[in-house]
Protein backbone atom coordinates (compact mmCIF):
# COMPACT_ATOMS: atom_id res chain seq x y z
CA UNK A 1 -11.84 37.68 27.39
CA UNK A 2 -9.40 40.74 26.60
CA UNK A 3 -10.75 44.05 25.97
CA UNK A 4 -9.99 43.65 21.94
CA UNK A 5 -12.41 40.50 22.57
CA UNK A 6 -14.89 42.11 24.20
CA UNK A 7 -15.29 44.77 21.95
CA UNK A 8 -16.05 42.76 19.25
CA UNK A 9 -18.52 40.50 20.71
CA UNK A 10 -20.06 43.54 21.47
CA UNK A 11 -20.86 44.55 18.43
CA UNK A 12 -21.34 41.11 17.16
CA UNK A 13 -24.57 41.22 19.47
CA UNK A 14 -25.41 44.67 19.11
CA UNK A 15 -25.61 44.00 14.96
CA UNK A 16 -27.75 41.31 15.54
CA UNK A 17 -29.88 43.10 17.57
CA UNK A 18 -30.55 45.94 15.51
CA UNK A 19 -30.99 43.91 12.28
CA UNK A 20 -33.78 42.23 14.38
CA UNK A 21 -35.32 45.53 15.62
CA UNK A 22 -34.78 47.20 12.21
CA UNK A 23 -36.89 44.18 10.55
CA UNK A 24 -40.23 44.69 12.75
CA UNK A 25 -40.01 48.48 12.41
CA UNK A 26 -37.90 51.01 10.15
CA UNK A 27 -35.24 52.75 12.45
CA UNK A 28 -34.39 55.55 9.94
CA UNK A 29 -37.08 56.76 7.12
CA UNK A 30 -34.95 58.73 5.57
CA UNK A 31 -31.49 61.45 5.10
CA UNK A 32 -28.45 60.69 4.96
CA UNK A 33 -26.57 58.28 6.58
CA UNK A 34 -24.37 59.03 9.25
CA UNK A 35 -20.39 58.52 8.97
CA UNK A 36 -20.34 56.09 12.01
CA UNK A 37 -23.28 53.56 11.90
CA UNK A 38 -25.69 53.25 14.76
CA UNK A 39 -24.03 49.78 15.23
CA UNK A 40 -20.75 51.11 16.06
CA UNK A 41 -22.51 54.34 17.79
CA UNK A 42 -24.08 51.55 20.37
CA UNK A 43 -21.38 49.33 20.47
CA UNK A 44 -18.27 52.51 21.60
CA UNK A 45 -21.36 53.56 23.84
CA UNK A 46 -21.97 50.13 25.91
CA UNK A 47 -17.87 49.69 25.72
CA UNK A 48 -17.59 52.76 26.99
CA UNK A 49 -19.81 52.14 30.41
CA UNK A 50 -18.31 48.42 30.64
CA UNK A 51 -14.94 50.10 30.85
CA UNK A 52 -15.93 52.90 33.46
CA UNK A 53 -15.62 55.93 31.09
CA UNK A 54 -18.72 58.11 32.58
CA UNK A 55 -18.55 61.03 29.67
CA UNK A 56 -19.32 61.34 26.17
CA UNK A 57 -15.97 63.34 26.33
CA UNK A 58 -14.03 60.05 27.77
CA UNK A 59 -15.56 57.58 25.66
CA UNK A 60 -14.98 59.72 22.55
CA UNK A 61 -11.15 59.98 23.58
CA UNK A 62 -10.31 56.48 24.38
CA UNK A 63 -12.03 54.70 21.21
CA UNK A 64 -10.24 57.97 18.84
CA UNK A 65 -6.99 57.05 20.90
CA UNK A 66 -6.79 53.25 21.20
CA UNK A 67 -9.13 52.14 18.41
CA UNK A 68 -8.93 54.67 15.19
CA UNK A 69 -8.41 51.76 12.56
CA UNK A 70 -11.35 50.33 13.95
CA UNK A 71 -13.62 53.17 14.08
CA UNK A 72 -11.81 55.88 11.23
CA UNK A 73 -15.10 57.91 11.10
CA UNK A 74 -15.07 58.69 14.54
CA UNK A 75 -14.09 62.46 13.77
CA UNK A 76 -16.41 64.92 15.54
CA UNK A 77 -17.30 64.68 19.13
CA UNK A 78 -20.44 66.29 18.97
CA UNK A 79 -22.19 63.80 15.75
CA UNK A 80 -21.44 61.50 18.08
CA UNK A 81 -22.88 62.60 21.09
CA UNK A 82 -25.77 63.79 19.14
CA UNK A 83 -26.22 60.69 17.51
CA UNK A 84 -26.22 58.22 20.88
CA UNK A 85 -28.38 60.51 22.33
CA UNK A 86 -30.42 60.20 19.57
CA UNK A 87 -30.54 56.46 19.66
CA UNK A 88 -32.41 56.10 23.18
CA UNK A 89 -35.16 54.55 21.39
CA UNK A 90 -33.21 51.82 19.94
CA UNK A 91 -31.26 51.09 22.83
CA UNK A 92 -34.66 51.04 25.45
CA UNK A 93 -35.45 48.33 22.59
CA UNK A 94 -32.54 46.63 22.44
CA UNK A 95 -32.25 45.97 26.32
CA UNK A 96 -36.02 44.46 26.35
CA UNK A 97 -35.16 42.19 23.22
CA UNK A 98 -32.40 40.71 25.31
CA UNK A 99 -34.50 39.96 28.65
CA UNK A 100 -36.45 37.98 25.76
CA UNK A 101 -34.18 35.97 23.98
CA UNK A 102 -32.12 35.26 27.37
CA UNK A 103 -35.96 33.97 28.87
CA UNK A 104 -35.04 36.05 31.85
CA UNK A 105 -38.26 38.37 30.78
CA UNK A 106 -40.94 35.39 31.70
CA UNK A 107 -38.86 34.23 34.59
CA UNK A 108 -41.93 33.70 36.87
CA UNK A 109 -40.11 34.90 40.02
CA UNK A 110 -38.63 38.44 40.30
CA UNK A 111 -36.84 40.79 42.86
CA UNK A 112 -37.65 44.52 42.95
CA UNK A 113 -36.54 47.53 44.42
CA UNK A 114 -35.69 51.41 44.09
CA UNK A 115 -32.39 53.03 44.60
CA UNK A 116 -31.64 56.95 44.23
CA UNK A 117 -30.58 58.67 41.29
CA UNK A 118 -29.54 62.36 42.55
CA UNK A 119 -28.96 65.18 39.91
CA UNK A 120 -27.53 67.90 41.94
CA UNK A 121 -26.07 68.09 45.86
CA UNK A 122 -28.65 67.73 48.30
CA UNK A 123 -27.18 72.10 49.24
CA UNK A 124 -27.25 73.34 45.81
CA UNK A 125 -31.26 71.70 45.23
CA UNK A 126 -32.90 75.00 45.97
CA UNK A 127 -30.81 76.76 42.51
CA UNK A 128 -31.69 74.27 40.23
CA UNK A 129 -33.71 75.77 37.14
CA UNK A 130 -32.87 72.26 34.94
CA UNK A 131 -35.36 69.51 36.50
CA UNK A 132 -37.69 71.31 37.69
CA UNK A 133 -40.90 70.48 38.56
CA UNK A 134 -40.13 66.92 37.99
CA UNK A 135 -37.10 66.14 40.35
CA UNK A 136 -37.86 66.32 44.03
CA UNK A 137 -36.59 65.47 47.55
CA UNK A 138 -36.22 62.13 48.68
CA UNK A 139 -34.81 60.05 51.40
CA UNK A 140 -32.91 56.54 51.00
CA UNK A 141 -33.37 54.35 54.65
CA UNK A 142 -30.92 51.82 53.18
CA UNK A 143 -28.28 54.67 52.41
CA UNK A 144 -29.09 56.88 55.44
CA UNK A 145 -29.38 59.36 52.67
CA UNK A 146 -30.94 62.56 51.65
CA UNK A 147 -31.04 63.07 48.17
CA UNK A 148 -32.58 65.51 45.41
CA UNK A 149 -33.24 63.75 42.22
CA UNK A 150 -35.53 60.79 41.02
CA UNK A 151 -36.16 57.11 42.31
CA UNK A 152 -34.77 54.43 39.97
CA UNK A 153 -37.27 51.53 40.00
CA UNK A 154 -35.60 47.90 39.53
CA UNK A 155 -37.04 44.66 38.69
CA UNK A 156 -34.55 41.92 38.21
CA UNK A 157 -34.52 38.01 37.28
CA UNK A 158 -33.24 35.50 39.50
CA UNK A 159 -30.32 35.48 36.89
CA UNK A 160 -29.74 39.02 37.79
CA UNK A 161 -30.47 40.71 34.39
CA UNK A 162 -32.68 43.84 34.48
CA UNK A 163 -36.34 43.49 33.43
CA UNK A 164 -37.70 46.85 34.21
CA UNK A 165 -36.59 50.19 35.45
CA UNK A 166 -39.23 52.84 35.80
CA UNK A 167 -37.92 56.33 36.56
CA UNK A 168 -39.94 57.04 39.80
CA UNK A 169 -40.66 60.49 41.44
CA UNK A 170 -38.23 60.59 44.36
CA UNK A 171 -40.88 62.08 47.22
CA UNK A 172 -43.42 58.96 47.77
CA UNK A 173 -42.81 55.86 49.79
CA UNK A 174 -41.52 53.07 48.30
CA UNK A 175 -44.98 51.14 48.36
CA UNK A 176 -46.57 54.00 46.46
CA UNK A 177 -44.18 52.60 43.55
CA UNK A 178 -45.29 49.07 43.63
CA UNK A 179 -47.96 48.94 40.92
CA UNK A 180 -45.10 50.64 38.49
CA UNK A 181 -42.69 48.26 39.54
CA UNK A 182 -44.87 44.85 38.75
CA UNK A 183 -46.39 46.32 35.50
CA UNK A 184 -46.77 43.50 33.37
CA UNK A 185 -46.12 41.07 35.13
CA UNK A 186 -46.96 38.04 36.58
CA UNK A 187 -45.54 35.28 39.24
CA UNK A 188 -44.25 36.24 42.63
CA UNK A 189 -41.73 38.97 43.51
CA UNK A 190 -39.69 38.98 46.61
CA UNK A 191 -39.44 42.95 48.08
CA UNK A 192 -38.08 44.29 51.26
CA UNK A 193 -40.17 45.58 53.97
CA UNK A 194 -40.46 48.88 52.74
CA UNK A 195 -43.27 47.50 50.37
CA UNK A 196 -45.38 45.98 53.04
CA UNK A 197 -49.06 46.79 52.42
CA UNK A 198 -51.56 44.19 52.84
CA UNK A 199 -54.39 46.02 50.85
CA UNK A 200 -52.52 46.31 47.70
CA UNK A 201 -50.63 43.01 48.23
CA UNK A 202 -54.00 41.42 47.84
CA UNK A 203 -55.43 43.63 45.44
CA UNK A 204 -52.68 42.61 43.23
CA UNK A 205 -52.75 39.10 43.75
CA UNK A 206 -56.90 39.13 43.38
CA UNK A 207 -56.46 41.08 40.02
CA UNK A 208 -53.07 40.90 38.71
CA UNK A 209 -52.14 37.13 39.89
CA UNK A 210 -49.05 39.03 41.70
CA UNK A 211 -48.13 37.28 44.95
CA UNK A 212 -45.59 39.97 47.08
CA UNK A 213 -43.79 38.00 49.50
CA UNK A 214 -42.18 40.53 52.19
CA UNK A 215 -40.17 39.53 55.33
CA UNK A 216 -42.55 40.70 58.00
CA UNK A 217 -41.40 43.17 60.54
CA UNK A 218 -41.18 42.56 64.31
CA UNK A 219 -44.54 41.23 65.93
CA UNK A 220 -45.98 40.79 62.93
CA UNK A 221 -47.53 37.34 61.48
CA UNK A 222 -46.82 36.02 57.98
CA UNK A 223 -48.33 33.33 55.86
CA UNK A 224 -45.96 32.40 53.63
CA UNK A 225 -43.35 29.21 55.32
CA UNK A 226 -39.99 29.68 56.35
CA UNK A 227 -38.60 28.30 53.72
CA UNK A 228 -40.03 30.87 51.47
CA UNK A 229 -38.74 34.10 53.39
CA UNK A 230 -35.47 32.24 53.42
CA UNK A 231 -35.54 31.89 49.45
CA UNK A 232 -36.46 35.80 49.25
CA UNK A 233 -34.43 37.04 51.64
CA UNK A 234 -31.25 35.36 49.38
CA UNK A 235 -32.58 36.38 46.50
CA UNK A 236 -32.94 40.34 47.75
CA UNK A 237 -29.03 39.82 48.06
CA UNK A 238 -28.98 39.80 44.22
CA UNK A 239 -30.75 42.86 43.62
CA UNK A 240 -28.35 44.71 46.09
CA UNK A 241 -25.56 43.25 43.88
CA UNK A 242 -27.53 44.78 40.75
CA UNK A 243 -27.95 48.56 42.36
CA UNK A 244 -23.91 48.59 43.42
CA UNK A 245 -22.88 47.56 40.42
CA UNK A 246 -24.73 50.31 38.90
CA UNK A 247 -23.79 52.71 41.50
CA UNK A 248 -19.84 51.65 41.15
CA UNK A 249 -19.24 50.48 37.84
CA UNK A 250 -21.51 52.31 35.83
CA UNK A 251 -21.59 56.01 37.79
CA UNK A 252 -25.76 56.09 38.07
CA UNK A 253 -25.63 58.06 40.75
CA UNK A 254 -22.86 60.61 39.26
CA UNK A 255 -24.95 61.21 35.97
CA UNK A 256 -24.49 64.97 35.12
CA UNK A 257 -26.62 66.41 32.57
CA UNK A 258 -29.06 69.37 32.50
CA UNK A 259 -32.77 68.31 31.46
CA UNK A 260 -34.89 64.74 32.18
CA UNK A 261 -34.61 63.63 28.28
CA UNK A 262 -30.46 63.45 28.27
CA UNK A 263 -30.89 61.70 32.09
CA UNK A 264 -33.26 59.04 30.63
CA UNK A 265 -31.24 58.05 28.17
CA UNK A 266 -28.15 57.98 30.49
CA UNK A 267 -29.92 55.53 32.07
CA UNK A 268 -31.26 53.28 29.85
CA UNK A 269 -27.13 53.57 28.08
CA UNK A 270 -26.26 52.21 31.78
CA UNK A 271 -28.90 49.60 31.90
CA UNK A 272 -28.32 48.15 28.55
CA UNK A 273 -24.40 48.15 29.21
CA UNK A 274 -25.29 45.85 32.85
CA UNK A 275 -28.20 43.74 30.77
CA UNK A 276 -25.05 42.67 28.29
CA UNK A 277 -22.75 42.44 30.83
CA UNK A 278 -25.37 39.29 32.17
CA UNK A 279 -26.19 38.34 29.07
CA UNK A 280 -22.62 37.61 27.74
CA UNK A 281 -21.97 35.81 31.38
CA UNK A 282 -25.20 33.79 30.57
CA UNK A 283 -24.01 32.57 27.06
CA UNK A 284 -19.99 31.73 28.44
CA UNK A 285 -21.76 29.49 31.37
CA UNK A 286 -20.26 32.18 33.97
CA UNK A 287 -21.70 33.64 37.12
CA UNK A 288 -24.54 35.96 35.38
CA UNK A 289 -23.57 39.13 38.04
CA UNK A 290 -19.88 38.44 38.01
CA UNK A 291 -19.11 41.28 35.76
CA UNK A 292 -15.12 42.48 37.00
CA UNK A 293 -14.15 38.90 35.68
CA UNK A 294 -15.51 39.23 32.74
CA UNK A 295 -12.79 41.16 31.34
CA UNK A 296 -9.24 39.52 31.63
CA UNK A 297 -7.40 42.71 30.73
């Protein structure tokens, strides 16, 4: 579909969304309302990371250049940064409501794993004053790659569509993470060797009915078949096509802002932008993660 397409299937969705999440709980008690509707607020916002525009300051400029007759209240750049930021809440709920109408939220086999999400250069890390105490050093074995930042925690379907993303502390090991990572659910998740642990591996599938199924590392013995490790080890590929895509397309690890609140909501703006991506690939009968064809123009 062309961009003019896309744009308003986009907001097709997103109105039906919010009409849905307005009728189990009020979204505004109150004031008046705002010039541009939280509709079209969402809509410019998810657009905006579909088409690569990584600012406020971009997104503003290329809907007030391209699309005015579509969006004439789109007047002051600040309303409408201060409104999207504002609308974190609605968008966390709006990206959850999708995993559950797609069915991609009970899929009973899941992939997780963590990526990096710096928020200054690795030099500059001793100066900051803005995340402080909660950022921290970390180091990414897949990447080669010192960072200082957070860990990004992601659990994916088989389809490909997020299902949870915990903002992790950067500093512990990735199997430190794994109890965040499975929270809430159950079924078997395929992880890389980095969450290896046979205590909690059993702890979770004695309590939690949570089977981990990791490749095992040289020497060591396994009990899950060959066939099984094969089926994991292809469905890990999807989760690394999940973490570039929101390294290339949608700029995670280029997210400049200057406290924790603004970053969270970067990042759930980013997440909900990928989650339609799939979902709109899932309706059209289309490769769920093939998200550069999406757009014909």
């Amino acid at each position: 579909m062309g961009r003019h397409d896309f744009i308003i299937t986009v907001y097709c969705l997103v109105c039906e969304q919010y009409q849905a999440i307005q009728a189990e709980q009020p979204i505004r008690h109150g004031g008046f309302a705002p010039a541009l509707s939280d509709e079209e607020v969402i809509t410019m916002e998810i657009c905006g990371e579909y088409f690569k525009l990584s600012t406020d300051q971009d997104s503003f400029d290329y809907f007030q250049a391209h699309y005015p007759d579509w969006f004439p209240q789109l007047r002051d750049r600040t309303l409408f940064v201060r409104q999207a930021a504002n609308l974190w809440p609605v968008k966390a709920a709006m990206q959850q409501r999708l995993t559950v109408v797609s069915g991609q939220a009970t899929d009973p086999v899941q992939i997780i794993d963590t990526m990096p999400v710096p928020v200054c250069g690795y030099t500059r890390s001793a100066r900051d004053r803005c995340f402080k105490p909660d950022a921290d050093y970390g180091y990414c074995a897949a990447k080669d790659l010192k960072y200082y930042g957070f860990k990004l925690g992601l659990r994916i379907a088989r389809s490909g569509m997020i299902t949870h993303f915990p903002l992790l502390p950067a500093r512990p090991h990735d199997i430190q993470c794994l109890s965040d990572l499975v929270e809430g659910f159950v079924g078997d998740i395929a992880a890389d060797k980095g969450f290896i642990d046979a205590v909690r591996q059993a702890l979770l599938a004695e309590r939690h009915q949570v089977l981990v199924i990791t490749p095992p590392r040289k020497g060591m013995s396994t009990s899950h078949p060959p066939q099984v490790l094969k089926a994991c080890r292809r469905l890990r590929k999807r989760i690394e096509t999940v973490g570039s895509h929101l390294t290339e397309r949608f700029a995670l690890a280029r997210i400049r802002v200057r406290d924790l609140w603004h970053l969270q909501h970067r990042i759930i703006r980013k997440v909900l932008a990928h989650t339609v991506g799939v979902f709109l690939n899932l309706q059209l009968g289309r490769s769920p993660l093939d998200l550069d064809d999406l757009l014909t123009a």
